[in-house]
C-alpha atoms as a PDB file:
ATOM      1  CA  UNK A   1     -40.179   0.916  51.013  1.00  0.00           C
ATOM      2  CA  UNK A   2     -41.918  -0.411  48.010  1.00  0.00           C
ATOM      3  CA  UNK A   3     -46.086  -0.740  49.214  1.00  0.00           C
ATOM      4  CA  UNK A   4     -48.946  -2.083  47.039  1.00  0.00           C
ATOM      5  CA  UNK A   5     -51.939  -0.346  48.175  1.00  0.00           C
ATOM      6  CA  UNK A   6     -55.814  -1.367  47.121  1.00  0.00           C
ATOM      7  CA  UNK A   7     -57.549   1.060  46.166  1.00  0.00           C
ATOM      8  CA  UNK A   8     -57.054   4.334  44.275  1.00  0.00           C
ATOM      9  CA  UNK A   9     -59.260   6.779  44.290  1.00  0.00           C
ATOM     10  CA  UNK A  10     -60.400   6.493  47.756  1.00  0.00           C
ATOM     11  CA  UNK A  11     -59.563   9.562  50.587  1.00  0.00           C
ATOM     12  CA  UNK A  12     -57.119   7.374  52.097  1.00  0.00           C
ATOM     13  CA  UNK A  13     -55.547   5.720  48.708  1.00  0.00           C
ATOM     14  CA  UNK A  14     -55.602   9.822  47.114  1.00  0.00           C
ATOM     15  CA  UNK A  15     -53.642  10.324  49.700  1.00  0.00           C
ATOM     16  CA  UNK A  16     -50.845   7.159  49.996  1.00  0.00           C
ATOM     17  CA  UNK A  17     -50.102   8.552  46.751  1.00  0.00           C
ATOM     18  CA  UNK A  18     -49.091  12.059  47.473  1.00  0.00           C
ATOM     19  CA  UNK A  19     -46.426  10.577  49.770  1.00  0.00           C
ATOM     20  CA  UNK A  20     -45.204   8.627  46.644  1.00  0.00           C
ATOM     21  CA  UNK A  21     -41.951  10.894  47.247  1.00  0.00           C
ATOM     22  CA  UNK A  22     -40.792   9.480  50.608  1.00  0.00           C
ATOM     23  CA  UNK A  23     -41.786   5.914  49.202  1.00  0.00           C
ATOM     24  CA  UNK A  24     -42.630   3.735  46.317  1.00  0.00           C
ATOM     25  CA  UNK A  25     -46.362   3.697  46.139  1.00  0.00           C
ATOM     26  CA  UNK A  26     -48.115   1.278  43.615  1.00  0.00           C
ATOM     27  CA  UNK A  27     -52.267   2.253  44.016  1.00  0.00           C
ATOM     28  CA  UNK A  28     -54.701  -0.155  42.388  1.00  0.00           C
ATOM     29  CA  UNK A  29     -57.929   0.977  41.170  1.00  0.00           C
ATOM     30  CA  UNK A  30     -60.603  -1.204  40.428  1.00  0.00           C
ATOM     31  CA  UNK A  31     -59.605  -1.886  37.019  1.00  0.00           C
ATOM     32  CA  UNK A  32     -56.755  -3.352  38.161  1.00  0.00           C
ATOM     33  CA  UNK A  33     -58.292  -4.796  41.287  1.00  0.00           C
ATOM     34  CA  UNK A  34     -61.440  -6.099  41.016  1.00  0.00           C
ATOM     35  CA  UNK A  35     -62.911  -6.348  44.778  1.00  0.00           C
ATOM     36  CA  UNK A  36     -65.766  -8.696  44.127  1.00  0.00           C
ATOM     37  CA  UNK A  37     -62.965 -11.154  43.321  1.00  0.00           C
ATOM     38  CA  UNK A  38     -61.261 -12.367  46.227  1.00  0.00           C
ATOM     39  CA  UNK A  39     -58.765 -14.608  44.161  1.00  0.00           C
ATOM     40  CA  UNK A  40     -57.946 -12.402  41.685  1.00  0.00           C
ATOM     41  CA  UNK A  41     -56.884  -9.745  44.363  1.00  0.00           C
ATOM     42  CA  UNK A  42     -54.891 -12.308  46.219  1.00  0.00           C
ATOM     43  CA  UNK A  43     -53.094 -13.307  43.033  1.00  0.00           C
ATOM     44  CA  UNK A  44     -51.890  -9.886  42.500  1.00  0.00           C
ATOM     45  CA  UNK A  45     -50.866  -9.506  45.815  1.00  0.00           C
ATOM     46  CA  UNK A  46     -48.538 -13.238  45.375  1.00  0.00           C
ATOM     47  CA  UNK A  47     -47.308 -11.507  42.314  1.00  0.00           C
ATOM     48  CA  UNK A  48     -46.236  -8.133  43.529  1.00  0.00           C
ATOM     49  CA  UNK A  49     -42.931  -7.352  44.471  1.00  0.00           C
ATOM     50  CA  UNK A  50     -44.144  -4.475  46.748  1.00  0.00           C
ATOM     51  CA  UNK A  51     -42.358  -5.038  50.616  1.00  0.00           C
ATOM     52  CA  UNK A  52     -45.680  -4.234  52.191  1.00  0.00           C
ATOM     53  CA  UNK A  53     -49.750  -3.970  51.472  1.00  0.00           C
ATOM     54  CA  UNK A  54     -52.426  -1.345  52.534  1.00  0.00           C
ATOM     55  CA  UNK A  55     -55.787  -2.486  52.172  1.00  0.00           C
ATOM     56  CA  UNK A  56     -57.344   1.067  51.666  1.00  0.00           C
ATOM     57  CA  UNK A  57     -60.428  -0.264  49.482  1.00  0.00           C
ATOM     58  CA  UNK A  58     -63.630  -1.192  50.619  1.00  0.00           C
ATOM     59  CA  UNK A  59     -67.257  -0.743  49.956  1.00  0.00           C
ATOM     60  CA  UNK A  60     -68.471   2.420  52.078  1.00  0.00           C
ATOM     61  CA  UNK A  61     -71.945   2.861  51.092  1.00  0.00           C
ATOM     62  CA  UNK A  62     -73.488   2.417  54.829  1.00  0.00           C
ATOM     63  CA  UNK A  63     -76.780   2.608  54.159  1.00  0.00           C
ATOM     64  CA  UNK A  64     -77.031   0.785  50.596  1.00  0.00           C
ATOM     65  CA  UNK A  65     -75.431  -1.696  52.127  1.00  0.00           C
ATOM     66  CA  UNK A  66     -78.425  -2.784  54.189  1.00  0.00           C
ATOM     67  CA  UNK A  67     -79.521  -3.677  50.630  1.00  0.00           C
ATOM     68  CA  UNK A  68     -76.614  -5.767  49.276  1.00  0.00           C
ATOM     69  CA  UNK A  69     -75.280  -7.112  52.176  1.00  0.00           C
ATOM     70  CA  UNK A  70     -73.704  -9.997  49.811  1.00  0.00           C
ATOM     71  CA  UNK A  71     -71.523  -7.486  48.282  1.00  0.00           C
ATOM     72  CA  UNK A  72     -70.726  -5.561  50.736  1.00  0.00           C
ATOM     73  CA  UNK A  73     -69.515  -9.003  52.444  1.00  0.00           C
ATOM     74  CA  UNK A  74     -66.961 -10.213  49.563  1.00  0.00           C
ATOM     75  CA  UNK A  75     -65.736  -6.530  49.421  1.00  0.00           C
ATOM     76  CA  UNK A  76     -65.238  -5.721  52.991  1.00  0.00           C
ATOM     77  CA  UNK A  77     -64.666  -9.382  54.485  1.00  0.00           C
ATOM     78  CA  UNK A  78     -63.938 -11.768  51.923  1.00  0.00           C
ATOM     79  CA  UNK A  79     -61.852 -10.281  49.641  1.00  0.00           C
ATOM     80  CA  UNK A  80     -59.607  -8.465  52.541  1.00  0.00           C
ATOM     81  CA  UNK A  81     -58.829 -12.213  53.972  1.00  0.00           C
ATOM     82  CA  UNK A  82     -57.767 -13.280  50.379  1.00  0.00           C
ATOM     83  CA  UNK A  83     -55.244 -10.438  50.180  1.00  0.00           C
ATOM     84  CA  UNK A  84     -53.963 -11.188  53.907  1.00  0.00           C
ATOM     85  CA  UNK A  85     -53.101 -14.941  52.738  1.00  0.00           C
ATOM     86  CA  UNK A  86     -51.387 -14.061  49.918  1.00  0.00           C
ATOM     87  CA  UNK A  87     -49.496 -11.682  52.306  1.00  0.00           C
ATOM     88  CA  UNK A  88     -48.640 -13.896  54.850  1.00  0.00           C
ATOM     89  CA  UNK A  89     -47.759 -16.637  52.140  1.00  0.00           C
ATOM     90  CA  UNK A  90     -44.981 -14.533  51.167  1.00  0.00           C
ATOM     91  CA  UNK A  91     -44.331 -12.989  54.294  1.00  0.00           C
ATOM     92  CA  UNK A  92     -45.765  -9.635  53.697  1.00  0.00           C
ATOM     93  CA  UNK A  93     -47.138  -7.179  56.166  1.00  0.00           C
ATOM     94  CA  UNK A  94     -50.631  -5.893  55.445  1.00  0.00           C
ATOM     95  CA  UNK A  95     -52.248  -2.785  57.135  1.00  0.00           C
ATOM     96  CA  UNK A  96     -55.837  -2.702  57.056  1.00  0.00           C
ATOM     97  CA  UNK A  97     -58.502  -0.501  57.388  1.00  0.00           C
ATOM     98  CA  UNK A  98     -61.456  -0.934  59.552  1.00  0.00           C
ATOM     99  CA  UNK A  99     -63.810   1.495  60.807  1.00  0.00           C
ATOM    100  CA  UNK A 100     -65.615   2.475  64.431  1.00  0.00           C
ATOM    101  CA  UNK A 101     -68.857   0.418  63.349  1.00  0.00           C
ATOM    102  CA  UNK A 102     -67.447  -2.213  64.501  1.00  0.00           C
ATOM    103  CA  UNK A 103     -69.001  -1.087  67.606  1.00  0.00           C
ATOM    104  CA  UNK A 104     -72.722  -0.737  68.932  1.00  0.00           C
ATOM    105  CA  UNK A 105     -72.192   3.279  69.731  1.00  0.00           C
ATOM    106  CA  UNK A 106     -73.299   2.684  73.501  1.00  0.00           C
ATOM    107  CA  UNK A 107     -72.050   4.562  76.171  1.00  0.00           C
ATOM    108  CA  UNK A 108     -69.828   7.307  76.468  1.00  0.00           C
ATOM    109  CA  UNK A 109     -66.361   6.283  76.725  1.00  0.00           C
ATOM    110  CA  UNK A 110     -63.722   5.762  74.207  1.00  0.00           C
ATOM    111  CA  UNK A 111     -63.792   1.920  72.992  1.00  0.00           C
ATOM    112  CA  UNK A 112     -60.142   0.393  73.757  1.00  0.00           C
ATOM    113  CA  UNK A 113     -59.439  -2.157  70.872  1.00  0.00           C
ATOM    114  CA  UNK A 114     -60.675  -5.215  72.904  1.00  0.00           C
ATOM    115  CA  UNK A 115     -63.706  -4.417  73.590  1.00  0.00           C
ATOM    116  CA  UNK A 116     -66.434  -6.504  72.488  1.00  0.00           C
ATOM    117  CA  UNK A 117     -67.665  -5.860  68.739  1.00  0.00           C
ATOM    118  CA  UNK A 118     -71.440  -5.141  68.349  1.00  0.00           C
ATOM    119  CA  UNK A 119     -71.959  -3.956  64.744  1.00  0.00           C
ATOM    120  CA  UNK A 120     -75.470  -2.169  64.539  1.00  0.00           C
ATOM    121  CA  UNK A 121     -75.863  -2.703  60.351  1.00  0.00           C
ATOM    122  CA  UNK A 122     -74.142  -4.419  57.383  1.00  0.00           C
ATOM    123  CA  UNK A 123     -71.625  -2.305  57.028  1.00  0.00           C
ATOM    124  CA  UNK A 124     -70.323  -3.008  60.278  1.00  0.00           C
ATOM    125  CA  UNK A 125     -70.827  -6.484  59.957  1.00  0.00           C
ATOM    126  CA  UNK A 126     -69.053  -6.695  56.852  1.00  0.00           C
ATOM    127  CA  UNK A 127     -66.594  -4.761  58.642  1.00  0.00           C
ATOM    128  CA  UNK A 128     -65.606  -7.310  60.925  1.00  0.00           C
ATOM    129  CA  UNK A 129     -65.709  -9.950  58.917  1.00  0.00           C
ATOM    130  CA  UNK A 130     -63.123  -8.508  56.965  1.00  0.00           C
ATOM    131  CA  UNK A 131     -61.077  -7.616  60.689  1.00  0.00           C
ATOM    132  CA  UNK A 132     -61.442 -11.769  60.908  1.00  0.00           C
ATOM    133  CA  UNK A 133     -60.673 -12.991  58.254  1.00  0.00           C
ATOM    134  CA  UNK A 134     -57.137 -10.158  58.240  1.00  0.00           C
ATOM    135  CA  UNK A 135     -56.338 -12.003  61.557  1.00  0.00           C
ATOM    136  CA  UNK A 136     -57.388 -15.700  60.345  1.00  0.00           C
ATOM    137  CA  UNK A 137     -54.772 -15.496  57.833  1.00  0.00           C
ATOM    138  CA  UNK A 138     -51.862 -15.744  60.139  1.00  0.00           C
ATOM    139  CA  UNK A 139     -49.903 -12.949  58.819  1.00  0.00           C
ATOM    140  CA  UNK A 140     -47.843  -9.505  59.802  1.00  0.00           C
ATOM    141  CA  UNK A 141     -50.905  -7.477  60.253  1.00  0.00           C
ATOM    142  CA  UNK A 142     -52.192  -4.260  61.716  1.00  0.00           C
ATOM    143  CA  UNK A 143     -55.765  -3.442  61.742  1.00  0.00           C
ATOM    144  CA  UNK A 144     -56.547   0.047  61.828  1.00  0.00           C
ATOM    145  CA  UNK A 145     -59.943   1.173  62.826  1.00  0.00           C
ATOM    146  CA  UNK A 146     -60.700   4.754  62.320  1.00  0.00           C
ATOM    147  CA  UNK A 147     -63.525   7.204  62.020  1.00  0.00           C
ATOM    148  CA  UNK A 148     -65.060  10.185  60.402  1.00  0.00           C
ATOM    149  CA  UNK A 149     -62.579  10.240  57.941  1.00  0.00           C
ATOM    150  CA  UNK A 150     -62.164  13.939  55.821  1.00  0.00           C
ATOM    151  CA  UNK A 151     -60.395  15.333  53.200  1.00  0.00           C
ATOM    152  CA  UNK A 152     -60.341  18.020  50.141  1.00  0.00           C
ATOM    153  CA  UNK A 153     -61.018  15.672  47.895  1.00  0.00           C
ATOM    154  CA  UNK A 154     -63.929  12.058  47.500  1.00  0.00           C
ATOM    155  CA  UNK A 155     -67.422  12.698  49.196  1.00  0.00           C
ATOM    156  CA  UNK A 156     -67.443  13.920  53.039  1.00  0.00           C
ATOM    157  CA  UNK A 157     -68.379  15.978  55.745  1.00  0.00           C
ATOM    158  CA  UNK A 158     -65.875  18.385  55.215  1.00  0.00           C
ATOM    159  CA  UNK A 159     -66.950  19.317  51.320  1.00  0.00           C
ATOM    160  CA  UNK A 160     -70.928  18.531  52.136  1.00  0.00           C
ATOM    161  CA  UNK A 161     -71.188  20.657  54.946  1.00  0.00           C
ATOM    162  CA  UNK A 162     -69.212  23.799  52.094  1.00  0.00           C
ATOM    163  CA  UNK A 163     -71.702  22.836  49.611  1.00  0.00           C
ATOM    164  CA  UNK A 164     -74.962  23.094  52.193  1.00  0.00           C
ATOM    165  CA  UNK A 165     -73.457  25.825  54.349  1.00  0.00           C
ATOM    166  CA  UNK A 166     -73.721  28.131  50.723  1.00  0.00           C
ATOM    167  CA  UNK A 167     -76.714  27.255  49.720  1.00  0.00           C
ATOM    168  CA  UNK A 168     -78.830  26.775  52.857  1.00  0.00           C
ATOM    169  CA  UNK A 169     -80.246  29.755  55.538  1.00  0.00           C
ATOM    170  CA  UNK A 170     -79.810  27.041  58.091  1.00  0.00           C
ATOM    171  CA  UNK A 171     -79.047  23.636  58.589  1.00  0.00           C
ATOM    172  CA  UNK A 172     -80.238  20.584  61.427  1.00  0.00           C
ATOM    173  CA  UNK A 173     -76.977  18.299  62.144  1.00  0.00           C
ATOM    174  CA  UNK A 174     -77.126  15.938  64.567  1.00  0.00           C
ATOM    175  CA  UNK A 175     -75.568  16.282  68.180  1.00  0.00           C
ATOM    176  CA  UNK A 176     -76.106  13.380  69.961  1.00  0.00           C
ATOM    177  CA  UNK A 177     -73.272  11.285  67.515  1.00  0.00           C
ATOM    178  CA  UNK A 178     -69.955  12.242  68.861  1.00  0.00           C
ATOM    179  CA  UNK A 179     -66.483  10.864  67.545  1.00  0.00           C
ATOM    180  CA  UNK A 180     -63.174  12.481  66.238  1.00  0.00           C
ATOM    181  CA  UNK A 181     -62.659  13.528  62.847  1.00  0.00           C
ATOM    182  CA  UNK A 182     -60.105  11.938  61.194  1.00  0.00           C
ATOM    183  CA  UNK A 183     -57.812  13.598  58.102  1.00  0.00           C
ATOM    184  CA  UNK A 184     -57.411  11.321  55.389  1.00  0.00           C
ATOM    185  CA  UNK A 185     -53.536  12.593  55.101  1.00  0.00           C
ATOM    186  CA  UNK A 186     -53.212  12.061  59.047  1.00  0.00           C
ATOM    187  CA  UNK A 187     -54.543   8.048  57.723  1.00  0.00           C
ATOM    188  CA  UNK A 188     -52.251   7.840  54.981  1.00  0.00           C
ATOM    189  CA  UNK A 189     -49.063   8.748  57.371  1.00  0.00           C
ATOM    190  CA  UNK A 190     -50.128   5.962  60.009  1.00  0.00           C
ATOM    191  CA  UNK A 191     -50.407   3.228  57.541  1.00  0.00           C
ATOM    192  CA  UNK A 192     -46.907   3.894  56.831  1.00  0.00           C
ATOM    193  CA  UNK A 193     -45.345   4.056  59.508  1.00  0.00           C
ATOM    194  CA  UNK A 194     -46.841   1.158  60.753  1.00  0.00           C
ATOM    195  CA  UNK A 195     -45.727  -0.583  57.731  1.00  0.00           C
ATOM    196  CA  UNK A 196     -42.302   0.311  58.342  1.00  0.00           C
ATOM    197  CA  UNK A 197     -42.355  -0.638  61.922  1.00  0.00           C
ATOM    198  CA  UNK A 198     -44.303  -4.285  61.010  1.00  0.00           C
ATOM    199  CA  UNK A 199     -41.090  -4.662  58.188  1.00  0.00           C
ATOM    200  CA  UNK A 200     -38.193  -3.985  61.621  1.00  0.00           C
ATOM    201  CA  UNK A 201     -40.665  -5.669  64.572  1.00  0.00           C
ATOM    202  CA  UNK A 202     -43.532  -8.428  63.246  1.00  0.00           C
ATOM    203  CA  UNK A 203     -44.237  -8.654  67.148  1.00  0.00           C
ATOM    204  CA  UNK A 204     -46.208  -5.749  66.455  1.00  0.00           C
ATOM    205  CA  UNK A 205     -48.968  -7.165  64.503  1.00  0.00           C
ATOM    206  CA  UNK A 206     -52.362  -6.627  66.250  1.00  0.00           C
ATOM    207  CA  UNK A 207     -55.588  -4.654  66.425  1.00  0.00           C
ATOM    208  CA  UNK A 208     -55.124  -0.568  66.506  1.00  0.00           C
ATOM    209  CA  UNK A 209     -57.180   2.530  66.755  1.00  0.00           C
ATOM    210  CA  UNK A 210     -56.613   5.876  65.407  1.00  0.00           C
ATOM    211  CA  UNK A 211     -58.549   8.922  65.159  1.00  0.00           C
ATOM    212  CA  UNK A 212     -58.644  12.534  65.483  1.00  0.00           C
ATOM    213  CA  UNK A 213     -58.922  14.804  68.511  1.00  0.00           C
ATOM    214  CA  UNK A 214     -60.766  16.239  70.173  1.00  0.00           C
ATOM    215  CA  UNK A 215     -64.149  14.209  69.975  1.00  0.00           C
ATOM    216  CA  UNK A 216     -66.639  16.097  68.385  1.00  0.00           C
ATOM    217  CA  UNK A 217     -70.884  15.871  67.389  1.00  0.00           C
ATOM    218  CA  UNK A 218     -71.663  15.915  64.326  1.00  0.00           C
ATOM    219  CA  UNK A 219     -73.456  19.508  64.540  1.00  0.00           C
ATOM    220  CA  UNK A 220     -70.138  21.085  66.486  1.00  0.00           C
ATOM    221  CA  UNK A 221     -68.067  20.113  63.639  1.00  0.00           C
ATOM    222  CA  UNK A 222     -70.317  21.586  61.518  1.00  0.00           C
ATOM    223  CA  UNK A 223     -70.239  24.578  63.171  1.00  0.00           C
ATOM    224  CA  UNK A 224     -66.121  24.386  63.351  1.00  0.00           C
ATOM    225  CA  UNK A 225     -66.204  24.140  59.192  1.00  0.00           C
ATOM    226  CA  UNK A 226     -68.548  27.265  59.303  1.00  0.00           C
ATOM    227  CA  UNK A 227     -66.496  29.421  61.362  1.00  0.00           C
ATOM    228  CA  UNK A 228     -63.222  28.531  59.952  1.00  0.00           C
ATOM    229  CA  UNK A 229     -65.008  29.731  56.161  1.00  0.00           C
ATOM    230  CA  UNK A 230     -66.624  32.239  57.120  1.00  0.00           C
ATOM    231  CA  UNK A 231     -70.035  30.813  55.688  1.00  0.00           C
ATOM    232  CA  UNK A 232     -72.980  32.511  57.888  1.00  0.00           C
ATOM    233  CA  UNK A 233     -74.943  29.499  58.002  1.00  0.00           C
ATOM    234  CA  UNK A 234     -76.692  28.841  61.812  1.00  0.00           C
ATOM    235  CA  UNK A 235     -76.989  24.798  62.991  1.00  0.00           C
ATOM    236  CA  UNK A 236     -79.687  23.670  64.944  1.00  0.00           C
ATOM    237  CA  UNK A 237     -79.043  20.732  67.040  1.00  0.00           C
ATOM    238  CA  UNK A 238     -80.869  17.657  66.359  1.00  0.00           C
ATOM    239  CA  UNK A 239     -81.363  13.883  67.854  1.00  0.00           C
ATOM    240  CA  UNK A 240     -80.585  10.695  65.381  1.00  0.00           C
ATOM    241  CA  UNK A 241     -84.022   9.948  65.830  1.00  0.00           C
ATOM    242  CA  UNK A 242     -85.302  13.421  64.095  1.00  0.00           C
ATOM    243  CA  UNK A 243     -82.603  12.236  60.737  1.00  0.00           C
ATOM    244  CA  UNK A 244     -83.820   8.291  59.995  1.00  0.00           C
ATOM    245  CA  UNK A 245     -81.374   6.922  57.869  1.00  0.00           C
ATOM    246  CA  UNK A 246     -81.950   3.131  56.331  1.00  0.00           C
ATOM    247  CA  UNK A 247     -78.490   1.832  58.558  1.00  0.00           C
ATOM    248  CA  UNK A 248     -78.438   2.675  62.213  1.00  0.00           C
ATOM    249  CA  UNK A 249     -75.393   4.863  63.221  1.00  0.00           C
ATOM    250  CA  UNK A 250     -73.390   4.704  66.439  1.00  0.00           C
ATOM    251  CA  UNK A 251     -73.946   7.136  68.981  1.00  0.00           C
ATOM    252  CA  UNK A 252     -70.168   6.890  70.233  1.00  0.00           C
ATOM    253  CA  UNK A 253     -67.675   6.412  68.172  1.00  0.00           C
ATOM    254  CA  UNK A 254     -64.936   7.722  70.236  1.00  0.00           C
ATOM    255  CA  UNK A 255     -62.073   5.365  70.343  1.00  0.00           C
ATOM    256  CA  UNK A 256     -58.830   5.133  72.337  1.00  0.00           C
ATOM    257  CA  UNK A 257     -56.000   5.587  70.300  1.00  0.00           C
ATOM    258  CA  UNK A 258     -53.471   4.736  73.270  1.00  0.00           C
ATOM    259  CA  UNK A 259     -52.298   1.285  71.775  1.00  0.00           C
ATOM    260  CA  UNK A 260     -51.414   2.886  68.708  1.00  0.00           C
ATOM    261  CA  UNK A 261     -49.176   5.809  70.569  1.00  0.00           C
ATOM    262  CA  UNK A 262     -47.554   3.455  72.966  1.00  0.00           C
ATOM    263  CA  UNK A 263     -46.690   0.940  70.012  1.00  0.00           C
ATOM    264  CA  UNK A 264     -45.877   2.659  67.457  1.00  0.00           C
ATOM    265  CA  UNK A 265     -45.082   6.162  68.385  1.00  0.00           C
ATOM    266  CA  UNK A 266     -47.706   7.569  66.542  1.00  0.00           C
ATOM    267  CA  UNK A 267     -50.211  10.480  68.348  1.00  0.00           C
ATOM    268  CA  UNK A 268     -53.648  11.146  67.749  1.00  0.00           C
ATOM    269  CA  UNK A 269     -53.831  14.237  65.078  1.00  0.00           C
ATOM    270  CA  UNK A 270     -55.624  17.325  66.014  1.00  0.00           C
ATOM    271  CA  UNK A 271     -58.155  17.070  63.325  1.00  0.00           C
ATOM    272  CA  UNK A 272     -58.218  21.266  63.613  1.00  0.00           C
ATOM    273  CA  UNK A 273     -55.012  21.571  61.715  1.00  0.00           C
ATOM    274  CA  UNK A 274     -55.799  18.737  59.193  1.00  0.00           C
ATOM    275  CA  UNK A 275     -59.427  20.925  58.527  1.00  0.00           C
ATOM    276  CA  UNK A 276     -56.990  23.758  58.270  1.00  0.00           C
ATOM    277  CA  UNK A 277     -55.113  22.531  55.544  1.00  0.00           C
ATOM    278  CA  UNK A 278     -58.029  20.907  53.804  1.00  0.00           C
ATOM    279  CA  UNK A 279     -60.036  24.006  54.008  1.00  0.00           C
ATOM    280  CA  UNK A 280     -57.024  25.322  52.175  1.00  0.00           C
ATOM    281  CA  UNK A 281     -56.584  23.002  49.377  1.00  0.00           C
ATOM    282  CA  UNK A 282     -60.392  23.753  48.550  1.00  0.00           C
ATOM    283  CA  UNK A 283     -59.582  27.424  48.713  1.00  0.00           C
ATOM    284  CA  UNK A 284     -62.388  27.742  51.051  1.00  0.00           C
ATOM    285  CA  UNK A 285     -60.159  28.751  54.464  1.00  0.00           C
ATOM    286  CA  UNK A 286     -61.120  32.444  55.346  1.00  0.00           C
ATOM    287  CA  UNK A 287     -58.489  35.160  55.262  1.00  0.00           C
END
């Protein structure tokens, strides 16, 4: 399977490439693809003779984006709904990635993938216009929300928490945010497969969720990376409210992944052994 996938240099797009061995993988980087220009994306996409598309781009900056929310809007919403007419022009699947902001964070249970969206900041919002405007366009699609997303390599928990952990005596993390870690490589195999499957069974186009297990705060995770380095560093728990930040985070961002499992096969990933293995790649796993 030949797949076009937007973005490059992203955790998700780093790691579409790796599988480049099982399948043709053609990653655009913003010099190829330039997101604040929703035609010229689509035009690529009408041009390509790639049998699927992953929309792995997107602008991620949460809490600049309560700043330059106009961006943030053609990147993540308009420019997403350009790609996924060109696709469904031609027939095309598209996978796309969306994110648990979509939500408000209330509560305590898992969000299924029809419950009502609530985005707390632009980000979200930008989000979901993107989700829209994927579905608008008529197309083979899968939208993919995830969460927490890690990996050995691009900015995240994972490699902040190393960094800190060394050079701190202790560290505040919040608790009271609680969601399921997600390895970029455990992404990058669900987009995929659910390409393939969308290629054999277009009945299958719809709204999906997929993230690691088990749910987690912020400050247990944390503590997880710590013990699994060996870096001596203690956590104190802390509430959101103690750690302002300029976009409002959800509280819950636990989603239920059982749409994606009963559809296409596809399990939620212990996010344990996907810390494992980056730990390892960063040569920070202890003996």
């Amino acid at each position: 399977m030949k797949v076009l996938v937007f973005g490059r240099s992203g955790q998700v797009a780093t790691e579409l490439q790796r599988r480049a061995a099982a399948h043709e993988v053609v990653a655009l980087g913003r010099e190829e693809a330039d997101f604040e220009n929703p035609d010229a994306c689509a035009d690529i996409v009408a041009r390509s003779d790639a049998q699927a598309i992953i929309n792995a781009a997107a602008y991620t900056a949460v809490d600049k984006a309560e700043e330059d929310e106009a961006r943030a809007r053609r990147i993540n919403g308009e420019t997403p709904g350009a790609i996924a007419c060109a696709a469904a022009a031609r027939g095309l699947p598209v996978v796309h990635i969306s994110t648990d902001y979509v939500f408000d964070g209330a509560g305590a249970a898992p969000f299924a993938t029809d419950h009502p969206t609530a985005p707390l900041g632009v980000y979200g919002r930008s989000k979901l216009i993107g989700e829209e405007a994927v579905r608008s366009a008529g197309g083979v699609h899968a939208i993919l929300r995830t969460s927490w997303v890690v990996s050995a390599h691009g900015g995240n928990f994972v490699k902040t928490m190393i960094r800190l952990g060394a050079e701190r005596e202790r560290l505040t993390i919040v608790a009271d945010q609680v969601g399921g870690p997600t390895p970029a490589a455990d992404i990058a195999d669900a987009c995929l497969i659910i390409s393939a499957q969308l290629l054999d069974d277009p009945g299958k186009s719809g709204t999906y969720h997929f993230s690691g297990a088990p749910d987690v705060s912020w400050a247990d995770f944390a503590r997880e990376i710590f013990a699994r380095t060996g870096l001596a560093c203690p956590v104190e728990d802390i509430a959101t409210t103690a750690y302002p930040t300029p976009a409002q985070r959800p509280l819950n961002s636990r989603l239920n992944n059982a749409a994606t499992a009963a559809v296409f096969g596809i399990a939620r990933p212990d996010w344990r052994d996907g810390l494992n293995d980056i730990l390892s790649e960063l040569g920070a796993l202890k003996a």
